[in-house]
Protein backbone atom coordinates (compact mmCIF):
# COMPACT_ATOMS: atom_id res chain seq x y z
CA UNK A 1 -163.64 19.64 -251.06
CA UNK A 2 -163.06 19.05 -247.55
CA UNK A 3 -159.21 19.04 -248.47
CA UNK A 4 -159.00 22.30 -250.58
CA UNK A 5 -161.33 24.26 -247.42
CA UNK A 6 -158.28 23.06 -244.81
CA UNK A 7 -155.58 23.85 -247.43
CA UNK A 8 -157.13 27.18 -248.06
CA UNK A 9 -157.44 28.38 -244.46
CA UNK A 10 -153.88 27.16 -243.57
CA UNK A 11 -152.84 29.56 -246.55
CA UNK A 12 -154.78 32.78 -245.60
CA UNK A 13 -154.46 31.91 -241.58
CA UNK A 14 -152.77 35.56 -240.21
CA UNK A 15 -148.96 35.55 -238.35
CA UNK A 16 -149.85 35.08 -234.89
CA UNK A 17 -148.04 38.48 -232.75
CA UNK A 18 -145.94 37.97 -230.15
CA UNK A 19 -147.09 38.54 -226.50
CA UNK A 20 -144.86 41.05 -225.19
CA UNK A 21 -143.36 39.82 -221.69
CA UNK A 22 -144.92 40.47 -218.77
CA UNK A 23 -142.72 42.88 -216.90
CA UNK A 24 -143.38 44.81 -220.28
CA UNK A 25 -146.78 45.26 -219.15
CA UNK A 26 -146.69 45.42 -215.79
CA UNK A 27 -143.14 47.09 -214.50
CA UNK A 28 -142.87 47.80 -211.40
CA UNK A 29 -144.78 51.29 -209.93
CA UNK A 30 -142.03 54.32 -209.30
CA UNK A 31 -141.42 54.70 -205.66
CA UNK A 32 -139.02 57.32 -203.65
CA UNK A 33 -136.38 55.51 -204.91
CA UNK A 34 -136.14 54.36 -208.33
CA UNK A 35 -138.67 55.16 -211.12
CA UNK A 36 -138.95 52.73 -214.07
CA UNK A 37 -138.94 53.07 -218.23
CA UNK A 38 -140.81 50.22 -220.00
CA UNK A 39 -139.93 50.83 -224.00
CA UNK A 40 -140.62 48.94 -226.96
CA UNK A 41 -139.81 49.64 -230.25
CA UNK A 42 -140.40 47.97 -233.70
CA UNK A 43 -138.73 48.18 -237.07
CA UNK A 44 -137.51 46.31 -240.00
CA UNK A 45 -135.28 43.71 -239.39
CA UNK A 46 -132.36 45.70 -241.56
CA UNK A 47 -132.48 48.65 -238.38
CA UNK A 48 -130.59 48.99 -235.75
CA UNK A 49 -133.38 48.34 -232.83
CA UNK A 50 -131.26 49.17 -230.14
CA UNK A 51 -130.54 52.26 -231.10
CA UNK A 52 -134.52 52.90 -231.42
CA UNK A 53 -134.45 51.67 -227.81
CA UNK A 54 -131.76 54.22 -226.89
CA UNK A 55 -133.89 57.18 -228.76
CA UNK A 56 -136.83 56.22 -227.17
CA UNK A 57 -134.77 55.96 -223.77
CA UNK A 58 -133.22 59.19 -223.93
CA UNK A 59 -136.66 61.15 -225.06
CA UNK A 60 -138.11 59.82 -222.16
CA UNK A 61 -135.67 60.25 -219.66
CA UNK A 62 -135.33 64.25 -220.36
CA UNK A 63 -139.26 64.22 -220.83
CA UNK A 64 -139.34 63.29 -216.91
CA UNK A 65 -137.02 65.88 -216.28
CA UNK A 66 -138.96 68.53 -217.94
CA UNK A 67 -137.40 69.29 -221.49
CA UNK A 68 -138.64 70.09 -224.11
CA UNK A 69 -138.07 68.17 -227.51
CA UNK A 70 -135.91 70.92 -229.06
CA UNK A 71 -133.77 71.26 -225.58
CA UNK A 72 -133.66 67.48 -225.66
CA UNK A 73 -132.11 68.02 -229.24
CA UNK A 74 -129.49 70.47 -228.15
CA UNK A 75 -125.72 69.81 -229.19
CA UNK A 76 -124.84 70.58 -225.48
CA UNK A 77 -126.73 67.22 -224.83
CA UNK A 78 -124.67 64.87 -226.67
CA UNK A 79 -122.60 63.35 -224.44
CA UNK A 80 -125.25 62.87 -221.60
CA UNK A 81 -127.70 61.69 -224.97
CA UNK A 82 -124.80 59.18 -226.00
CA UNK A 83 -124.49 57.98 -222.31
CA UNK A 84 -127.99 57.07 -221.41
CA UNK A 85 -128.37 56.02 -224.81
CA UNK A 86 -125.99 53.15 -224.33
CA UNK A 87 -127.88 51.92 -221.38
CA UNK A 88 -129.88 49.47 -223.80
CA UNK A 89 -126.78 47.59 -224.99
CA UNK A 90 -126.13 46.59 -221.26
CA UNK A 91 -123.46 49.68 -220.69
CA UNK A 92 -123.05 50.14 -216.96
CA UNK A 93 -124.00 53.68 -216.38
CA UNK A 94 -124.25 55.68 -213.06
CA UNK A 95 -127.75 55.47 -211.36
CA UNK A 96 -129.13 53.15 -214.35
CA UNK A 97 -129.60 49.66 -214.49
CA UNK A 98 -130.79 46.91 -217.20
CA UNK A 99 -133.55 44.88 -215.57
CA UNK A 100 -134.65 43.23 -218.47
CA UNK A 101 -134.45 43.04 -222.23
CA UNK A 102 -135.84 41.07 -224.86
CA UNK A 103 -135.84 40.86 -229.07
CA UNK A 104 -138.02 38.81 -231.25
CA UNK A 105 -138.17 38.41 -234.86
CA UNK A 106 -141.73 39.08 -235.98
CA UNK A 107 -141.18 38.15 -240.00
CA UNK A 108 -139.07 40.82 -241.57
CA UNK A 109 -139.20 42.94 -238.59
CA UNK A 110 -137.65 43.06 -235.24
CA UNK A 111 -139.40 44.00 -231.80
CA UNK A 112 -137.32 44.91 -228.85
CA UNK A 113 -138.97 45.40 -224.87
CA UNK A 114 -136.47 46.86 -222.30
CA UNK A 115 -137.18 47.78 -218.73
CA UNK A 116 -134.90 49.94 -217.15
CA UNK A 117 -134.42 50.94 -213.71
CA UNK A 118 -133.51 54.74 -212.36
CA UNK A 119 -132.26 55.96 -209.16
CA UNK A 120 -134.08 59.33 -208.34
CA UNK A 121 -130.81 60.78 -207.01
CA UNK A 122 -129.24 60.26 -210.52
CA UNK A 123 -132.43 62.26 -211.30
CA UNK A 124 -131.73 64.87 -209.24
CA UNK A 125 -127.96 64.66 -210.74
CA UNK A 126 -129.25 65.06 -214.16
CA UNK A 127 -130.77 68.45 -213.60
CA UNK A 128 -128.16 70.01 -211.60
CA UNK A 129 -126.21 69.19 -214.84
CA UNK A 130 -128.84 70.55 -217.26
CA UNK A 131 -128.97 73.74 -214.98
CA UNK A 132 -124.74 74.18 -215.57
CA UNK A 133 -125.23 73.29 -218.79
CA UNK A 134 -127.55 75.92 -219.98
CA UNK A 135 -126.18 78.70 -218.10
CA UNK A 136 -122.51 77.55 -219.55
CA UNK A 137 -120.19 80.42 -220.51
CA UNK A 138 -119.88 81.47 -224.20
CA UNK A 139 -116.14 80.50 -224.15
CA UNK A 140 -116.59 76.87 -223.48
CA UNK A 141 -119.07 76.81 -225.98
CA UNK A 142 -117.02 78.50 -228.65
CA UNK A 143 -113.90 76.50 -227.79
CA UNK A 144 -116.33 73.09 -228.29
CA UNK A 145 -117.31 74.04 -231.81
CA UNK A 146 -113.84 75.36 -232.52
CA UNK A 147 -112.92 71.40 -231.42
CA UNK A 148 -115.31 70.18 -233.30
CA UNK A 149 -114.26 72.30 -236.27
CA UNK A 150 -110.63 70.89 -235.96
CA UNK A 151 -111.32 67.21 -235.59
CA UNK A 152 -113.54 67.20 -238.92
CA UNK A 153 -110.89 68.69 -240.81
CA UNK A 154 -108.46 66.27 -239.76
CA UNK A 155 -106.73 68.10 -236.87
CA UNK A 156 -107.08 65.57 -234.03
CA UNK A 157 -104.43 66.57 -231.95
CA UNK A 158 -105.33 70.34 -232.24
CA UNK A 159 -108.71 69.67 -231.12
CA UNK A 160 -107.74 67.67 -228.03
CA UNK A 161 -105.85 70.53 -227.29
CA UNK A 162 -108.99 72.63 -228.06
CA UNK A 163 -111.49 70.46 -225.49
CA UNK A 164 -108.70 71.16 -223.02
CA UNK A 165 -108.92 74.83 -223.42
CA UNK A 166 -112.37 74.88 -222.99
CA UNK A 167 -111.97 72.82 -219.56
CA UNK A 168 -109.89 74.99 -218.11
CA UNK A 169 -112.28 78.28 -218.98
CA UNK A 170 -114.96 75.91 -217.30
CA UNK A 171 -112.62 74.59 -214.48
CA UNK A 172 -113.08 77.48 -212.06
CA UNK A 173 -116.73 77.55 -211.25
CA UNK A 174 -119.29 75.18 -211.00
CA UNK A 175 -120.00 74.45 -213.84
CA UNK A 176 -118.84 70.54 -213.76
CA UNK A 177 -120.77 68.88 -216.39
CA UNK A 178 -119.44 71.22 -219.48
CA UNK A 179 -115.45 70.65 -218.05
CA UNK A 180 -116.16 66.90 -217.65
CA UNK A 181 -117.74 67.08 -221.32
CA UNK A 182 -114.80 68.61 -222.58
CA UNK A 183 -112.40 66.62 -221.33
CA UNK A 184 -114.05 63.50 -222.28
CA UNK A 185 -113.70 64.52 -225.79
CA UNK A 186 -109.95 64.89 -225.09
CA UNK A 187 -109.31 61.86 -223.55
CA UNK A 188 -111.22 59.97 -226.35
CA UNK A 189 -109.49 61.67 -228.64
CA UNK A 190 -105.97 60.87 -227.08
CA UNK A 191 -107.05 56.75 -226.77
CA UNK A 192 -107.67 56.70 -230.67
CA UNK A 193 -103.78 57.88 -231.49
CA UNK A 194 -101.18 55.98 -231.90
CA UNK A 195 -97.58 56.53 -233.35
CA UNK A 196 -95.88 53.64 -235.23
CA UNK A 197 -92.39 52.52 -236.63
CA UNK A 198 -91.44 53.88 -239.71
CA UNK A 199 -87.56 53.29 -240.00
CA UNK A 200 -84.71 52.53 -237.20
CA UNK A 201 -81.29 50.60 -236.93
CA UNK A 202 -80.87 47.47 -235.70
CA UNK A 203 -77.23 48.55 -234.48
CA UNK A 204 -75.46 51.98 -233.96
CA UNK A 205 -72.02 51.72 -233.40
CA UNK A 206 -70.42 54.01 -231.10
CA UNK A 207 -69.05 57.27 -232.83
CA UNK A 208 -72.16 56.87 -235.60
CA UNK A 209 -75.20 59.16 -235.52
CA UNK A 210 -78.49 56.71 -236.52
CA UNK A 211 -81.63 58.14 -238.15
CA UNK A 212 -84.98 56.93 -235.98
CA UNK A 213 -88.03 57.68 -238.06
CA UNK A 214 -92.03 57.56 -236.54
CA UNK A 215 -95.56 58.50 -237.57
CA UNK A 216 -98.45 59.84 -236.11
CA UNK A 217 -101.46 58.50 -236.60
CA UNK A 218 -105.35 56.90 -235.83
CA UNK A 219 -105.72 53.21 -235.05
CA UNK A 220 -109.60 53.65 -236.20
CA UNK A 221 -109.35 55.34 -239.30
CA UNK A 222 -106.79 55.10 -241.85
CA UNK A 223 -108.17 58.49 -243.00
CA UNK A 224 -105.44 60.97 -243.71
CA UNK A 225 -104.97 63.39 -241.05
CA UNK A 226 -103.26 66.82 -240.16
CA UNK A 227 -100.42 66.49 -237.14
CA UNK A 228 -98.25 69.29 -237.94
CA UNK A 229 -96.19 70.75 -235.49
CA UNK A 230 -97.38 67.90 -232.56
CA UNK A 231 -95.26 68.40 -229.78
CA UNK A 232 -92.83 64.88 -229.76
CA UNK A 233 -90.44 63.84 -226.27
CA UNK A 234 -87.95 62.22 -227.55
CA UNK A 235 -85.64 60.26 -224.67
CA UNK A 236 -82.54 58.50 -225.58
CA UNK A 237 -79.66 56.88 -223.45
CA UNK A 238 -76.15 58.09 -223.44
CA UNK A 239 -73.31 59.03 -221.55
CA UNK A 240 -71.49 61.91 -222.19
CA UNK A 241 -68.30 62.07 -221.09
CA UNK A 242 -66.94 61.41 -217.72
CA UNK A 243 -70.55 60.79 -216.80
CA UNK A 244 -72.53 57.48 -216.26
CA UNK A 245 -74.70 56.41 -218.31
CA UNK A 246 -78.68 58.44 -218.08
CA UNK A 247 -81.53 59.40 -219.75
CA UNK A 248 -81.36 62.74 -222.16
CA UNK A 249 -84.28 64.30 -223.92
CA UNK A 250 -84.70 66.13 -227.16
CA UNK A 251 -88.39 67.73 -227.95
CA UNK A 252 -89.27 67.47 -231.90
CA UNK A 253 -92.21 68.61 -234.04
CA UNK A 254 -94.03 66.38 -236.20
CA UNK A 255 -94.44 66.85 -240.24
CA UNK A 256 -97.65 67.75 -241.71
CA UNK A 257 -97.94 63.87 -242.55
CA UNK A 258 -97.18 63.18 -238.54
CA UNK A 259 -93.93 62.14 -239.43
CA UNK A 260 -91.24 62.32 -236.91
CA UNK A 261 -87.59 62.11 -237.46
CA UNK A 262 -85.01 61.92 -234.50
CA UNK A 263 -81.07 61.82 -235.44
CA UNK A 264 -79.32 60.13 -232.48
CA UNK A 265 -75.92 61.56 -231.37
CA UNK A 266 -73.21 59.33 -231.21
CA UNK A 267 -73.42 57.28 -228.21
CA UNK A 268 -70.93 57.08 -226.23
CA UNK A 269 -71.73 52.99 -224.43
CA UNK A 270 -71.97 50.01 -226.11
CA UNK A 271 -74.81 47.92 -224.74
CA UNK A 272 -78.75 47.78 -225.19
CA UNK A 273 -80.27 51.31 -226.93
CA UNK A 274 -83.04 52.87 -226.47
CA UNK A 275 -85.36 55.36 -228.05
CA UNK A 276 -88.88 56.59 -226.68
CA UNK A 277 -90.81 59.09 -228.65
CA UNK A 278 -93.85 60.14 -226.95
CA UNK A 279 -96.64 62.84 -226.97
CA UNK A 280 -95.51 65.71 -224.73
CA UNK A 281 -99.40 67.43 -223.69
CA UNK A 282 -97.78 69.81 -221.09
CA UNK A 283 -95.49 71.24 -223.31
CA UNK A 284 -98.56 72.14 -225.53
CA UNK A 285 -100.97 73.00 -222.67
CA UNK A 286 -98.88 74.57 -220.19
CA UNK A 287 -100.43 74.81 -216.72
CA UNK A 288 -103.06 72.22 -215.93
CA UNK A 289 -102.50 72.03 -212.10
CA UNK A 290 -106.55 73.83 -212.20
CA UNK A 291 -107.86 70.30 -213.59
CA UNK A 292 -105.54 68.15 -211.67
CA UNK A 293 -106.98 70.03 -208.26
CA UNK A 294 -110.40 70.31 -209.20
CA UNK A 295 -111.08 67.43 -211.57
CA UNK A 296 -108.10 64.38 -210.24
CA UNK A 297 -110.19 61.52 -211.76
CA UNK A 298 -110.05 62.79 -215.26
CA UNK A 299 -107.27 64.84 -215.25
CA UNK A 300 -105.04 60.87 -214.42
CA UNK A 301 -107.51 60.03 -217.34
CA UNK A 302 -106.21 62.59 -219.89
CA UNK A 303 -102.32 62.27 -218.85
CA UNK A 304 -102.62 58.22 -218.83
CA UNK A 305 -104.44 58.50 -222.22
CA UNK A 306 -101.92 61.06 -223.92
CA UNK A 307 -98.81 59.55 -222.16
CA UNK A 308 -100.08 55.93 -223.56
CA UNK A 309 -99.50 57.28 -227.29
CA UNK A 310 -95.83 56.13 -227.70
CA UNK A 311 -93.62 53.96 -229.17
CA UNK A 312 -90.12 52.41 -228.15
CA UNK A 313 -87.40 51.52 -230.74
CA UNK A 314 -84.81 49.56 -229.02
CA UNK A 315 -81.54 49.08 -230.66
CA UNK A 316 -77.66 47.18 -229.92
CA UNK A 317 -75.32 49.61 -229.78
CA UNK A 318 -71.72 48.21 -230.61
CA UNK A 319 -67.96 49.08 -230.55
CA UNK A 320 -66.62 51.02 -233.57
CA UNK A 321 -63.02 50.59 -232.29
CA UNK A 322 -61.99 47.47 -234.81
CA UNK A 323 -62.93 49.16 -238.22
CA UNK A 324 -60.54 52.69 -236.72
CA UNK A 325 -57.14 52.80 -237.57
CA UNK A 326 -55.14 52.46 -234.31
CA UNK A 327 -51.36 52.13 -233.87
CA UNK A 328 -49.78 50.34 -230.35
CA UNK A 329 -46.89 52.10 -228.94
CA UNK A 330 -45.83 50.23 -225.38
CA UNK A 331 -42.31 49.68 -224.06
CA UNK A 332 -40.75 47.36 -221.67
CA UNK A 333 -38.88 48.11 -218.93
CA UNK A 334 -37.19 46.48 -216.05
CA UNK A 335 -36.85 47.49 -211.84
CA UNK A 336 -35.55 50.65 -212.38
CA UNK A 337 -37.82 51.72 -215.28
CA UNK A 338 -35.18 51.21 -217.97
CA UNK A 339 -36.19 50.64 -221.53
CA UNK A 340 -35.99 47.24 -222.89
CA UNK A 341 -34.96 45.69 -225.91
CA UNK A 342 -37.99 43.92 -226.23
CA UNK A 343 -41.71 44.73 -226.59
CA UNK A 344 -43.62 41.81 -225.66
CA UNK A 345 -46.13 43.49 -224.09
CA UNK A 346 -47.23 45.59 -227.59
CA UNK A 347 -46.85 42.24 -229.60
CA UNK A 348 -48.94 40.46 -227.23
CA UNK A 349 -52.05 43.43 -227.40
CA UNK A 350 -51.38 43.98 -230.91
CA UNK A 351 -51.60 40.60 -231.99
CA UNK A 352 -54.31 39.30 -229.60
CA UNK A 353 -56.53 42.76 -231.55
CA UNK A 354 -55.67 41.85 -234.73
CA UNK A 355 -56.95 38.01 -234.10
CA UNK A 356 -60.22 39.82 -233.17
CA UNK A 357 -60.80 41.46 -236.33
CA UNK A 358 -59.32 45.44 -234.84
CA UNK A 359 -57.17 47.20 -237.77
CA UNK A 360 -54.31 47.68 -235.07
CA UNK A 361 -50.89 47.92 -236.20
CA UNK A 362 -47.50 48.16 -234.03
CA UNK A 363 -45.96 51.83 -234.01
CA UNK A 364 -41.76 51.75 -233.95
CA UNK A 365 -41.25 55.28 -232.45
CA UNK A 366 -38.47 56.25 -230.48
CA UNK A 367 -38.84 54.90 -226.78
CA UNK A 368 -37.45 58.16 -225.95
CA UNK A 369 -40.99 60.06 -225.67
CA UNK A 370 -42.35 57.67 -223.31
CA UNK A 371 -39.69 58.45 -220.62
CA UNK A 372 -38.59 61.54 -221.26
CA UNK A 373 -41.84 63.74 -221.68
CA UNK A 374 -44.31 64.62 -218.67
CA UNK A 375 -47.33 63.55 -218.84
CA UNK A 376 -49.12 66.48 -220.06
CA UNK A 377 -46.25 67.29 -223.00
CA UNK A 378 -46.88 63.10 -224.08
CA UNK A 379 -50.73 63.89 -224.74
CA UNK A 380 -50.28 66.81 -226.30
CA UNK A 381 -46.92 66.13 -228.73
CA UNK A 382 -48.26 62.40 -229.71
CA UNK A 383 -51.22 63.29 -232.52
CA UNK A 384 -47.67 65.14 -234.21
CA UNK A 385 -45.33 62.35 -233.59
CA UNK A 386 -47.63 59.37 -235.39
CA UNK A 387 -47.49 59.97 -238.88
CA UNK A 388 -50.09 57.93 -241.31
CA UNK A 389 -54.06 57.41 -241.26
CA UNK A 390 -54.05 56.64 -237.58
CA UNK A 391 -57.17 57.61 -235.70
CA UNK A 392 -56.04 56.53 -232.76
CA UNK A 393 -53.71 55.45 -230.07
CA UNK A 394 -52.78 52.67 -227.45
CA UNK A 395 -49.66 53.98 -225.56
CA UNK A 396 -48.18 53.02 -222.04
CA UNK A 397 -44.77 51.38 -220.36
CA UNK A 398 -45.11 47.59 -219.17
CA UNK A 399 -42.41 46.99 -216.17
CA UNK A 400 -41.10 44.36 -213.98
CA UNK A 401 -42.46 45.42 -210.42
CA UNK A 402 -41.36 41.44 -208.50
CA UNK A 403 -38.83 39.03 -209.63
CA UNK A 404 -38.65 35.77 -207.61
CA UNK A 405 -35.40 33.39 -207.79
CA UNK A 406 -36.40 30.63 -205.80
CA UNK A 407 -35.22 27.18 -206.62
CA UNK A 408 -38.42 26.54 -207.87
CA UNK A 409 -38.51 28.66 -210.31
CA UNK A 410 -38.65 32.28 -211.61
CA UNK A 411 -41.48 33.97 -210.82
CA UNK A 412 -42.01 37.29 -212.54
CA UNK A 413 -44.73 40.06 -211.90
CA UNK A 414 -45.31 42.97 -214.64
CA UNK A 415 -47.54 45.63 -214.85
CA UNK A 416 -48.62 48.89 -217.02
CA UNK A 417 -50.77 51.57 -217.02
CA UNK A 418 -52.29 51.84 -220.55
CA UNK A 419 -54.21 54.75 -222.04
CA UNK A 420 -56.00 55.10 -225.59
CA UNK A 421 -55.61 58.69 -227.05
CA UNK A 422 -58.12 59.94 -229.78
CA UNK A 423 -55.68 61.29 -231.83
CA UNK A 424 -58.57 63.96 -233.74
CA UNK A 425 -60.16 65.21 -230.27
CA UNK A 426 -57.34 64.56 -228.06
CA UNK A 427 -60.09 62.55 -225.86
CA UNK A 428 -58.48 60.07 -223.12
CA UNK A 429 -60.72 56.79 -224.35
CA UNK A 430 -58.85 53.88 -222.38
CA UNK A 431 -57.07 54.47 -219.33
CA UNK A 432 -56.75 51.37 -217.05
CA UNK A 433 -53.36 49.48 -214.82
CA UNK A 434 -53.21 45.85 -215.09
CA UNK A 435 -50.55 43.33 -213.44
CA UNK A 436 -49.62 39.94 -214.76
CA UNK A 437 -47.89 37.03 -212.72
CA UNK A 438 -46.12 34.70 -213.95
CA UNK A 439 -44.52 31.54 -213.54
CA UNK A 440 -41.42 29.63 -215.36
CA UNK A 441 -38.05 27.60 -215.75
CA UNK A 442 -35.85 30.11 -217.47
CA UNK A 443 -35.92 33.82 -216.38
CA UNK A 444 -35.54 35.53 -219.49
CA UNK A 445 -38.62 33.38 -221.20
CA UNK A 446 -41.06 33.84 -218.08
CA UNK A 447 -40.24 37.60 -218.41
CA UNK A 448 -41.11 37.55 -221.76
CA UNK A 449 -44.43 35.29 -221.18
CA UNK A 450 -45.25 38.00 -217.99
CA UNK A 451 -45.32 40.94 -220.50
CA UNK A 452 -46.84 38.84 -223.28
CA UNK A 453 -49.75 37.63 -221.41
CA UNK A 454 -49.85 41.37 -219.73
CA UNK A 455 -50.44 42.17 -223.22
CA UNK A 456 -53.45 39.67 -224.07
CA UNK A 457 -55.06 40.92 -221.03
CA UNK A 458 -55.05 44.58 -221.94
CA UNK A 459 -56.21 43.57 -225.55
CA UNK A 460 -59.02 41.55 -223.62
CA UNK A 461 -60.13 44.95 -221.56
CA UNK A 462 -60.03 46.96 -224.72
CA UNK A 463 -62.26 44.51 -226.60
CA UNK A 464 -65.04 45.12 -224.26
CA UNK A 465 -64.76 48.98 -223.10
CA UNK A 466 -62.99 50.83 -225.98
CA UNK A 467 -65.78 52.52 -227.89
């Protein structure tokens, strides 16, 4: 008997509740200059308790400065609702601070105690804010539900642009908290884009166009959403010509689907490529020099945040001079400028190209034109003289400028000024002088080595700068 009593009172013995702390029950007494919220709250473990907390914060907080529960409720109120609300999960807030917080598990329910500590000049802050908020203009409420509007349809980047709107109606008087609202919005807005990779080249070789393709889009949600006409920068490198190579800039619009599509010109290096699309807010916005004076902090905010929402393809731009049909047409010459028999100089480019994989071949034309035309009748007569496929043209006389007897040895000295003519646009490509000295036993074979070699080093040049 004595067994079944003990068994039986074990069995119908209560849950013993938890003792709340004691700075629960006894926080410290307000004073000139803090005043102090003790909340608890208790729910079923399945509830979010902190967010009880933050209700039960917030209610509080705009009890003690004299709202009502309906103005409490207020739209206008969300973001200063959201920010004192995320006091309990240990956010560091302006003028609030986390003294102490505790959960227990109570069964299947949850009990939270948090004691929170606020400055009474963040008080004081609070209703100067309240006052602007209720007396805010029409506009800047009308431009906030027009955001609002946008963003649940989809239209992200036209509400951002909305929220700035309404910032700049607000960003003439005093009526700080509704412009720092707004742009808030913006800038959170702006942090949650991204655009990605859809399709780019590897390499672009030079005279080629190349097709770089990018999308718009969230990184939270993967949520269809509406980015029509979004205002893309588009900066590319290139040198036109004559010039060095620089930045250029192209401004695009963005598909329905946020897809962007940039065709790159040909370039005119070979080297590292580079492609930058980014969101361009000024072009959309226009003037914002009224936020930047009056509001610096978040106007840096809302440039950094929209300037952030990029992406970089980057790309090897090559040489598309060995696949183009080009033909080599360079004489010899001696002291006096007099045509030679031989052209060691063209057999030593063209075959040193040709090793290297370039479709060159070796022109026979009269030697005739390279002496007897000026300059400016040579460019302009050659594209009619070279008959064929040929795209293009390496022209230029090699000559013997020091010849050297001593008993030694011969030593021989050539050089040439070589130019490559586009034969379609008439476009000076290559136009460089190069010397070659040489030394031998026999005269006739070191003169032939000196323009040989003269040749390799031309082909050499033209491997790395012809584009």
């Amino acid at each position: 008997m004595l067994l079944l009593f003990v068994l039986f009172s074990c069995a119908t013995t209560p849950e013993k509740e938890i003792q709340p702390p004691e700075w629960y029950l006894n926080p410290p007494p307000d004073n000139n200059e803090y005043r102090y919220f003790a909340i608890s709250q208790r729910a079923s473990i399945l509830k979010d308790i902190e967010s009880l907390a933050g209700d039960e914060l917030f209610a509080r907080v705009s009890s003690a400065l004299g709202l009502s529960e309906s103005e409490a409720e207020k739209d206008d109120l969300s973001e200063m609702r959201k920010e004192i609300r995320s006091v309990v999960s240990g956010t560091q807030v302006q003028g609030f601070k986390l003294i102490n917080k505790q959960v227990d598990e109570l069964g299947t329910e949850k009990i939270i105690y948090i004691l929170v500590q606020m400055e009474n000049s963040r008080m004081d802050q609070l209703r100067t804010d309240l006052e602007d908020i209720f007396r805010a203009g029409s506009t800047a409420s009308i431009y906030s539900v027009e955001a609002e509007n946008l963003v649940s349809r989809g239209e992200v980047y036209k509400g951002a642009l909305s929220y700035i709107k309404a910032a700049l109606e607000s960003a003439g008087s005093d009526n700080r908290f509704i412009t720092e609202q707004n742009l808030r919005s913006a800038i959170s807005l702006f942090e949650d884009m991204e655009i990605t990779t859809v399709d780019s080249p590897e390499t672009l070789a030079v005279g080629n166009s190349g097709v770089f393709k990018a999308r718009l889009g969230l990184k939270s949600s993967d949520k269809p959403a509406v980015w029509k006409d979004v205002a893309v920068k588009t900066a590319f490198r290139d040198r036109k010509k004559g010039a060095v190579i620089g930045d250029r800039f192209a401004m695009l619009r963005s598909s329905e689907t946020g897809l962007v599509t940039f065709v790159h010109p040909s370039p005119g290096f070979t080297g590292a490529g580079k492609v930058v699309m980014s969101l361009d807010l000024l072009y959309d916005t226009g003037d914002l020099s009224l936020l930047e004076k009056n509001f610096p902090e978040e106007y840096a905010k809302l440039i950094s945040a929209s300037d952030s929402v990029k992406v970089q393809f980057d790309f090897s731009i090559i040489s598309s001079a060995p696949t183009v049909l080009t033909g080599v047409y360079i004489i010899d010459s001696d002291f006096l400028r007099k045509p030679l028999d031989s052209r060691q100089t063209q057999q030593g480019l063209t075959s040193s190209l040709q090793s290297a994989g370039f479709n060159t071949l070796q022109l026979d034309l009269d030697r005739k034109y390279l002496f007897d035309l000026n300059d400016e009748e040579l460019l302009r007569d050659l594209p009619y003289l070279i008959n064929g496929d040929y795209k293009r043209t390496v022209f230029g006389v090699a000559q013997i400028v020091e010849f050297d007897d001593a008993a030694a040895g011969f030593t021989v000295v050539t050089e040439a000024r070589v130019r490559v003519l586009d034969l379609e646009s008439g476009e000076i490509l290559f136009d460089e002088t190069l010397s070659k000295r040489v030394q031998g036993g026999e005269s006739q074979a070191t003169i032939n080595t000196s323009f040989k070699e003269l040749g390799k080093s031309f082909a050499a040049l033209l491997m790395d700068k012809l584009p």
